[in-house]
Protein backbone atom coordinates (compact mmCIF):
# COMPACT_ATOMS: atom_id res chain seq x y z
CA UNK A 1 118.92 76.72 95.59
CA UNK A 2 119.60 77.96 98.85
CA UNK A 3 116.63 77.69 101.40
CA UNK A 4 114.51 80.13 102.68
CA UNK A 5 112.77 81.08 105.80
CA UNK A 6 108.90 81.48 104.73
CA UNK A 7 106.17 83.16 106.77
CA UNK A 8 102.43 82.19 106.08
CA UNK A 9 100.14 84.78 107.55
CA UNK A 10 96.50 83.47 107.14
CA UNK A 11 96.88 79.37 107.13
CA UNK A 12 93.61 77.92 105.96
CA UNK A 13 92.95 76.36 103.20
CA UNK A 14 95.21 78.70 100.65
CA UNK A 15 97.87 79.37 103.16
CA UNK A 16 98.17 76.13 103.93
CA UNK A 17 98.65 74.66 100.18
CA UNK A 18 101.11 77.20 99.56
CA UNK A 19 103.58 76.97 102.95
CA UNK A 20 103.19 72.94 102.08
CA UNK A 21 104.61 73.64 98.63
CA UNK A 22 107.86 75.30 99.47
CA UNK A 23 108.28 73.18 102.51
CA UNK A 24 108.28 70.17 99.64
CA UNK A 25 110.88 72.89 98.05
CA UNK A 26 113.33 72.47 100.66
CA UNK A 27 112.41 75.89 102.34
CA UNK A 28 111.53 76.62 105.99
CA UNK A 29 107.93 77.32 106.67
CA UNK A 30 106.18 79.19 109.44
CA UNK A 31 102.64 79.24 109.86
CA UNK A 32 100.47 82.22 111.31
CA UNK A 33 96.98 82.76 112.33
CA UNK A 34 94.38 84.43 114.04
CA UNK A 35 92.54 81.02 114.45
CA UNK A 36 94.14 78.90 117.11
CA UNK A 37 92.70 75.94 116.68
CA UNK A 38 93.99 76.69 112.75
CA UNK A 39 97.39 76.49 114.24
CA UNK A 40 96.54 73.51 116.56
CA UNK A 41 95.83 71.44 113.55
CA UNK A 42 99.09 72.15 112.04
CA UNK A 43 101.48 71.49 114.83
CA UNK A 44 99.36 68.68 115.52
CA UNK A 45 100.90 67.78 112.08
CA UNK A 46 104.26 68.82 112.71
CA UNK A 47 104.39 72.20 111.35
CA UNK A 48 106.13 74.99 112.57
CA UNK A 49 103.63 77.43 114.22
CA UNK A 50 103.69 80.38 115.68
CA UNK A 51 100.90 82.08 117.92
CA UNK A 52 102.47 85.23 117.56
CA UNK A 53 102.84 87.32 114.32
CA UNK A 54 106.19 89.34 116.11
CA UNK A 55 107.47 85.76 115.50
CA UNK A 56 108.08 86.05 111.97
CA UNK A 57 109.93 89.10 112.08
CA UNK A 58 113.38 87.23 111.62
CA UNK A 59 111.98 85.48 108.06
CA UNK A 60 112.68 86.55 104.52
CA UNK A 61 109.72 85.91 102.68
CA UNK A 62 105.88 86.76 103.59
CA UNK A 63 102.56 85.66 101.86
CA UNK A 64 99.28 87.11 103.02
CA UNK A 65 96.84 84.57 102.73
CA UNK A 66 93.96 86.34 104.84
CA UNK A 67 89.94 86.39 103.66
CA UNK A 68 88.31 89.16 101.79
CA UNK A 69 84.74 88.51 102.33
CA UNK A 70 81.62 90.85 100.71
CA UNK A 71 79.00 92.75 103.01
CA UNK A 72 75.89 92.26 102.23
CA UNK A 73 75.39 95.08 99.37
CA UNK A 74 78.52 93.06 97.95
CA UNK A 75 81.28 95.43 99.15
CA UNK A 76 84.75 94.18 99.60
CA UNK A 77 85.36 93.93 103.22
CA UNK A 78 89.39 94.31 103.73
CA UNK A 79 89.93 94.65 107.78
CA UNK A 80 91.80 91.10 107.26
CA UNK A 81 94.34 92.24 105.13
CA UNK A 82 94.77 95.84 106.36
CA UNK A 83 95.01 94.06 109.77
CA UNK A 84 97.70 91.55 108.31
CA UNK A 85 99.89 94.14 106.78
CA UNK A 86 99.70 96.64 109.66
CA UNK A 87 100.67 94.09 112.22
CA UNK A 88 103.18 92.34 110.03
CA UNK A 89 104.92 95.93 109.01
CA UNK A 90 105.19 96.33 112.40
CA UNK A 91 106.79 93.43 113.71
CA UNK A 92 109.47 93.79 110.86
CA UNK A 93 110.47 96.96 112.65
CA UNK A 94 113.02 94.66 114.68
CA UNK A 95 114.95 93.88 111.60
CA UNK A 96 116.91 95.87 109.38
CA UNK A 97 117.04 93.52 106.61
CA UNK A 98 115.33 93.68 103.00
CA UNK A 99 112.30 91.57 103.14
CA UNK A 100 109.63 90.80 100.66
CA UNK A 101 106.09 90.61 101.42
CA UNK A 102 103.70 88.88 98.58
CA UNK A 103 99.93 89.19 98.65
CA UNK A 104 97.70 86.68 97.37
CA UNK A 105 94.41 87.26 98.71
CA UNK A 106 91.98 88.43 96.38
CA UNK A 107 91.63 92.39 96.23
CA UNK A 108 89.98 95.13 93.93
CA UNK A 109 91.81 96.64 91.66
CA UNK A 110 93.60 99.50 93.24
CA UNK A 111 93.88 97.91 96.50
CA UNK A 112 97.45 97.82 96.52
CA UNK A 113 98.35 101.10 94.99
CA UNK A 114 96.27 102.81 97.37
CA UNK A 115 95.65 100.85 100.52
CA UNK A 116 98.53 98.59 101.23
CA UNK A 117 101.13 100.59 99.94
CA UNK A 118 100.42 103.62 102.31
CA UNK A 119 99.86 101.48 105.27
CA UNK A 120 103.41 99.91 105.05
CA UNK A 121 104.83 103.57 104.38
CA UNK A 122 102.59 104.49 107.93
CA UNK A 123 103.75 101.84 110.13
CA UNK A 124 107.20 100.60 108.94
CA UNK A 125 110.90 102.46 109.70
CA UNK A 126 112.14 100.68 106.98
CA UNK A 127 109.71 101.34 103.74
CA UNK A 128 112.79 101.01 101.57
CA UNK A 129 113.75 97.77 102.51
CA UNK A 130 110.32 96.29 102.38
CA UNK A 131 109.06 94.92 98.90
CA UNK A 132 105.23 94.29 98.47
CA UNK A 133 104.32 92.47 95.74
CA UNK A 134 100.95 91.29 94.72
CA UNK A 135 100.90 87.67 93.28
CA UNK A 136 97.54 86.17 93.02
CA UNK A 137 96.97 82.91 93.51
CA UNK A 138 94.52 80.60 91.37
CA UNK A 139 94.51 77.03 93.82
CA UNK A 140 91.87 75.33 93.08
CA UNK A 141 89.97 73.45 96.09
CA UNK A 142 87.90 70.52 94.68
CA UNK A 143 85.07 68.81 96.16
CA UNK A 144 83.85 64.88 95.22
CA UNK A 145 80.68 66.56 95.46
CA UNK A 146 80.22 67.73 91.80
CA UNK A 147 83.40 65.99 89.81
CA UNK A 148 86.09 63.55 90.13
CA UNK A 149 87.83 65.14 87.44
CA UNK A 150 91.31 66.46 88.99
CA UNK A 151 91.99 68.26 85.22
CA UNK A 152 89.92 71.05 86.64
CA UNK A 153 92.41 71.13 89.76
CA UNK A 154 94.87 73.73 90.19
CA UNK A 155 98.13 73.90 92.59
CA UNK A 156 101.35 75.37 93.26
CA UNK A 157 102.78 72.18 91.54
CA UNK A 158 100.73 72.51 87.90
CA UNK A 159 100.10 76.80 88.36
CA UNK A 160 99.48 77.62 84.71
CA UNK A 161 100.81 80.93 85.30
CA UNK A 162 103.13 83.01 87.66
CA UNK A 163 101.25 86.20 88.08
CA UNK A 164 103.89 89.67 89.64
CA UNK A 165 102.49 92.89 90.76
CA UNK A 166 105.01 95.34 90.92
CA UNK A 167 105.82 98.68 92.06
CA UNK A 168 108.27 101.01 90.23
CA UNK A 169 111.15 99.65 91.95
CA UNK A 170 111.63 96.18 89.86
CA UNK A 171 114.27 94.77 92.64
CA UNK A 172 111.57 93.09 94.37
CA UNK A 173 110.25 90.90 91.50
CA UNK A 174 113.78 90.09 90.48
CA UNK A 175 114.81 89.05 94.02
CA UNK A 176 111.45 86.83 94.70
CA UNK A 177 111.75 85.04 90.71
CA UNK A 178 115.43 84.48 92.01
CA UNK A 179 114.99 83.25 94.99
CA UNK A 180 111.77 81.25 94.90
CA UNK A 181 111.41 80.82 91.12
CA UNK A 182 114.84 80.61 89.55
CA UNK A 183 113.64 77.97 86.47
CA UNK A 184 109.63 78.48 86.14
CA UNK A 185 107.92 75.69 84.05
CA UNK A 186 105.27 78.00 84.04
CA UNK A 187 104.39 81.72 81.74
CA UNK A 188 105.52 84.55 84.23
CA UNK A 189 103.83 87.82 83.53
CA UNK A 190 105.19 90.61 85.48
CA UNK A 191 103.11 93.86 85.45
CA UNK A 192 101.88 96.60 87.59
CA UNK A 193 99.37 96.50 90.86
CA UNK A 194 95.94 97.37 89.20
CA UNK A 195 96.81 94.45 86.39
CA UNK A 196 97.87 92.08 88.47
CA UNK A 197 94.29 92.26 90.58
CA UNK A 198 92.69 92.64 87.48
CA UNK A 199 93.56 89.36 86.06
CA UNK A 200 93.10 87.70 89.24
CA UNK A 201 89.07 88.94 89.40
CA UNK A 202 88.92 88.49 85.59
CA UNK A 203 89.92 84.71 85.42
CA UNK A 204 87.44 83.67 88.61
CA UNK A 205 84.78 85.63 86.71
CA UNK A 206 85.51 84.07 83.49
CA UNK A 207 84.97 80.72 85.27
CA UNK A 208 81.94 81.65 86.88
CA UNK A 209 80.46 82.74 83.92
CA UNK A 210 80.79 79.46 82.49
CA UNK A 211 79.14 77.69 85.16
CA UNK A 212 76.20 79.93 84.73
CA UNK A 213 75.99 79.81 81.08
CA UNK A 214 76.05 75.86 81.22
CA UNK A 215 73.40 76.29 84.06
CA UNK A 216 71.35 78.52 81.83
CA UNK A 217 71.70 75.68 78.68
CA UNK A 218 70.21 72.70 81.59
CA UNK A 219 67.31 75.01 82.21
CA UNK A 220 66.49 75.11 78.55
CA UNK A 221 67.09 71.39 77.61
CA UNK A 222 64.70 70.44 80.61
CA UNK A 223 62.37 72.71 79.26
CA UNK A 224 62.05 71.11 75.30
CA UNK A 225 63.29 67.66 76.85
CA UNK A 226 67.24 67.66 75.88
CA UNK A 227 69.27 65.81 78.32
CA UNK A 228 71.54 68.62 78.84
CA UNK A 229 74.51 66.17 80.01
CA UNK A 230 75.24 65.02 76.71
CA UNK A 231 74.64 68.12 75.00
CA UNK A 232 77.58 68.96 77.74
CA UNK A 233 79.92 66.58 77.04
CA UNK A 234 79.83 66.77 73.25
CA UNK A 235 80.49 70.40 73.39
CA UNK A 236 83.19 69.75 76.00
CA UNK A 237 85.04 68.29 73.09
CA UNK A 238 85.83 71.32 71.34
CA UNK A 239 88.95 72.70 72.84
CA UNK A 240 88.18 75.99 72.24
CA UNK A 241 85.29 75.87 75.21
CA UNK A 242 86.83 72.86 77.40
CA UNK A 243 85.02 71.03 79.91
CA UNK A 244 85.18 73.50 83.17
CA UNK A 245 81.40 74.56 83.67
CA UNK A 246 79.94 71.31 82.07
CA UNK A 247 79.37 69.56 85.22
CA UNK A 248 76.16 71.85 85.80
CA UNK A 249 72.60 71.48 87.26
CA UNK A 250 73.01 73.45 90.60
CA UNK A 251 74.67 77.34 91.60
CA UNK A 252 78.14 77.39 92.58
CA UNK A 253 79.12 77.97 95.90
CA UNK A 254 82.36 77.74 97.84
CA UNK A 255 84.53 80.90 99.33
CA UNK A 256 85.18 82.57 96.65
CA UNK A 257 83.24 82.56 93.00
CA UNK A 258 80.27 83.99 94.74
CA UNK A 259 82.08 87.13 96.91
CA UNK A 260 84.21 87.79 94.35
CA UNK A 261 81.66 87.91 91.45
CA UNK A 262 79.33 89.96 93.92
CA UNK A 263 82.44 92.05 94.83
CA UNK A 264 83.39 92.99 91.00
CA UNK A 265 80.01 93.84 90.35
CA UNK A 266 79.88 96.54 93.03
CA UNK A 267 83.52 97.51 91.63
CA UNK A 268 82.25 97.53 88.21
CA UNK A 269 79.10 99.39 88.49
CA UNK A 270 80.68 102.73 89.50
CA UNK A 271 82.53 102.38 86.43
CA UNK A 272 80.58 101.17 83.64
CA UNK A 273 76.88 99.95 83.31
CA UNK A 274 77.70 96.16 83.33
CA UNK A 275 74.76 93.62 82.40
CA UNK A 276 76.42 90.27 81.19
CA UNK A 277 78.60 90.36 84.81
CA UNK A 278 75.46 90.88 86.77
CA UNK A 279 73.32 88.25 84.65
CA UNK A 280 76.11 85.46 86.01
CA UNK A 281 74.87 86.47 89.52
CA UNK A 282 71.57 86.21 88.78
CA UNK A 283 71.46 83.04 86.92
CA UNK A 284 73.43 81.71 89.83
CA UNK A 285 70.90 82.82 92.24
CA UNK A 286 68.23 81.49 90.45
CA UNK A 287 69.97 78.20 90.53
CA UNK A 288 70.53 78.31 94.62
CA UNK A 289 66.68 79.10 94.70
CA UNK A 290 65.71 76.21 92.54
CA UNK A 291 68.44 73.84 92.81
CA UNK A 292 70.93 74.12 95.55
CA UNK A 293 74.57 74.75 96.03
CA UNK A 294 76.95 71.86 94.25
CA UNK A 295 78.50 71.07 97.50
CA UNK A 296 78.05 73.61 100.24
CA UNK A 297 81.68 72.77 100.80
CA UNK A 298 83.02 73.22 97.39
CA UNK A 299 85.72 75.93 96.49
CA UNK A 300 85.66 76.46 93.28
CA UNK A 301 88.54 79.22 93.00
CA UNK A 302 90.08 80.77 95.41
């Protein structure tokens, strides 16, 4: 497989996993960032940095890797990736050559379609030679703080899914599954924008939910004197409801279940009067209140 020259735009924790991954691939990797002293950790590591997004106008390959935090009324905040993509569009104004851009930050359904899309077709001279695709990612970050268990982690090297949104124009998806992915160990579903986020807020939520419903179960066993743990780990036994969300007693915190729950909600509610979606956010709240965060550090999903 011939090697690649790989731009990482965003190089935290995400970025970071995934630019490590194809370097381990053989491919080239350069790292971008806002955060200098982001960058300054990775050269310190000997990385290939670059202070400069311009920089990575001579690559092939792009992933957006950039935050999507929630105001406080819960509303997706995207300046980091409209930033990312305007900047980056830009800078690949100096070359004439097809290049593919793949977003994995988390974004609402629609975001894509009707926000990225036009920005590129705005800012570039070359729309036609620039593929966006949106590929969410589902690394998991784990923390010692609530289990030990690394069968809950997930990585570029055990993704249980390849996830491709796609325009009309199916080039893109065939070039990037060529290049990056010729022989996937791994289900690859290829399907349009909207679907693509969809699944992406639908799987985080799913494991969310479980967290609160196990949360909800330890508030009732303390209640008629159950110790909730084993009532946990016998149920963890059937495979058809698995262990994640067992390890309970506390909210879940990290970057992402919470501003991604409270994001969907706000998405949802102008659609459809949701109640089981919001109850996860409330039982998790009433679990912060009462009980604390399971590691103020932990990521749950990002």
């Amino acid at each position: 497989m011939k090697a690649l020259r790989i731009g990482i735009v965003g190089s935290g924790y995400t970025g970071r996993t995934i630019g490590e991954h194809f370097l381990r691939r053989g491919h080239q990797v350069r790292f971008f960032d806002i955060k200098k002293e982001v960058l300054e950790e990775l050269r310190s590591k000997g990385y290939d940095v670059t202070y400069e997004i311009g920089d990575l106008a001579d690559l092939d390959i792009f992933f957006i890797c950039v935050p999507t935090p929630v105001d406080r009324e819960g509303n997706q905040v995207l300046d980091h990736v409209k930033e990312a993509i305007k900047n980056l569009t830009l800078a690949l104004n100096s070359s004439q050559r097809e290049q593919i851009i793949v977003v994995k930050s988390t974004i609402l359904p629609g975001t894509t379609q009707n926000i990225l899309l036009p920005l590129i077709a705005k800012y570039s001279e070359k729309p036609d030679k620039i593929g966006l695709i949106y590929s969410p990612e589902f690394i998991t970050e784990m923390s010692h703080t609530w289990t030990q268990d690394n069968s809950f982690k997930v990585s570029p090297e055990n993704e249980y899914r390849l996830v491709l949104g796609e325009g009309n124009d199916k080039k893109w998806g065939d070039l990037l599954l060529q290049k990056l992915y010729p022989n996937p160990t791994f289900p690859v579903i290829r399907t349009d924008y909207k679907t693509a986020e969809m699944i992406k807020y639908a799987s985080n939520i799913a494991l969310a939910c479980k967290i609160s419903y196990w949360n909800e179960i330890f508030l009732i066993a303390q209640k008629i004197g159950v110790n909730s743990e084993i009532v946990a780990q016998a149920c963890a036994l059937d495979p058809r409801i698995g262990k994640y969300g067992t390890v309970h007693g506390k909210a879940f915190g990290g970057k992402c279940l919470p501003k991604d729950l409270k994001a969907f909600i706000k998405f949802a509610e102008a659609i459809h009067p949701i109640k089981l979606i919001k109850a996860i956010d409330e039982v998790n709240e009433y679990m912060r209140e009462h009980y604390g965060v399971r590691g103020e550090d932990d990521r749950d999903s990002n």
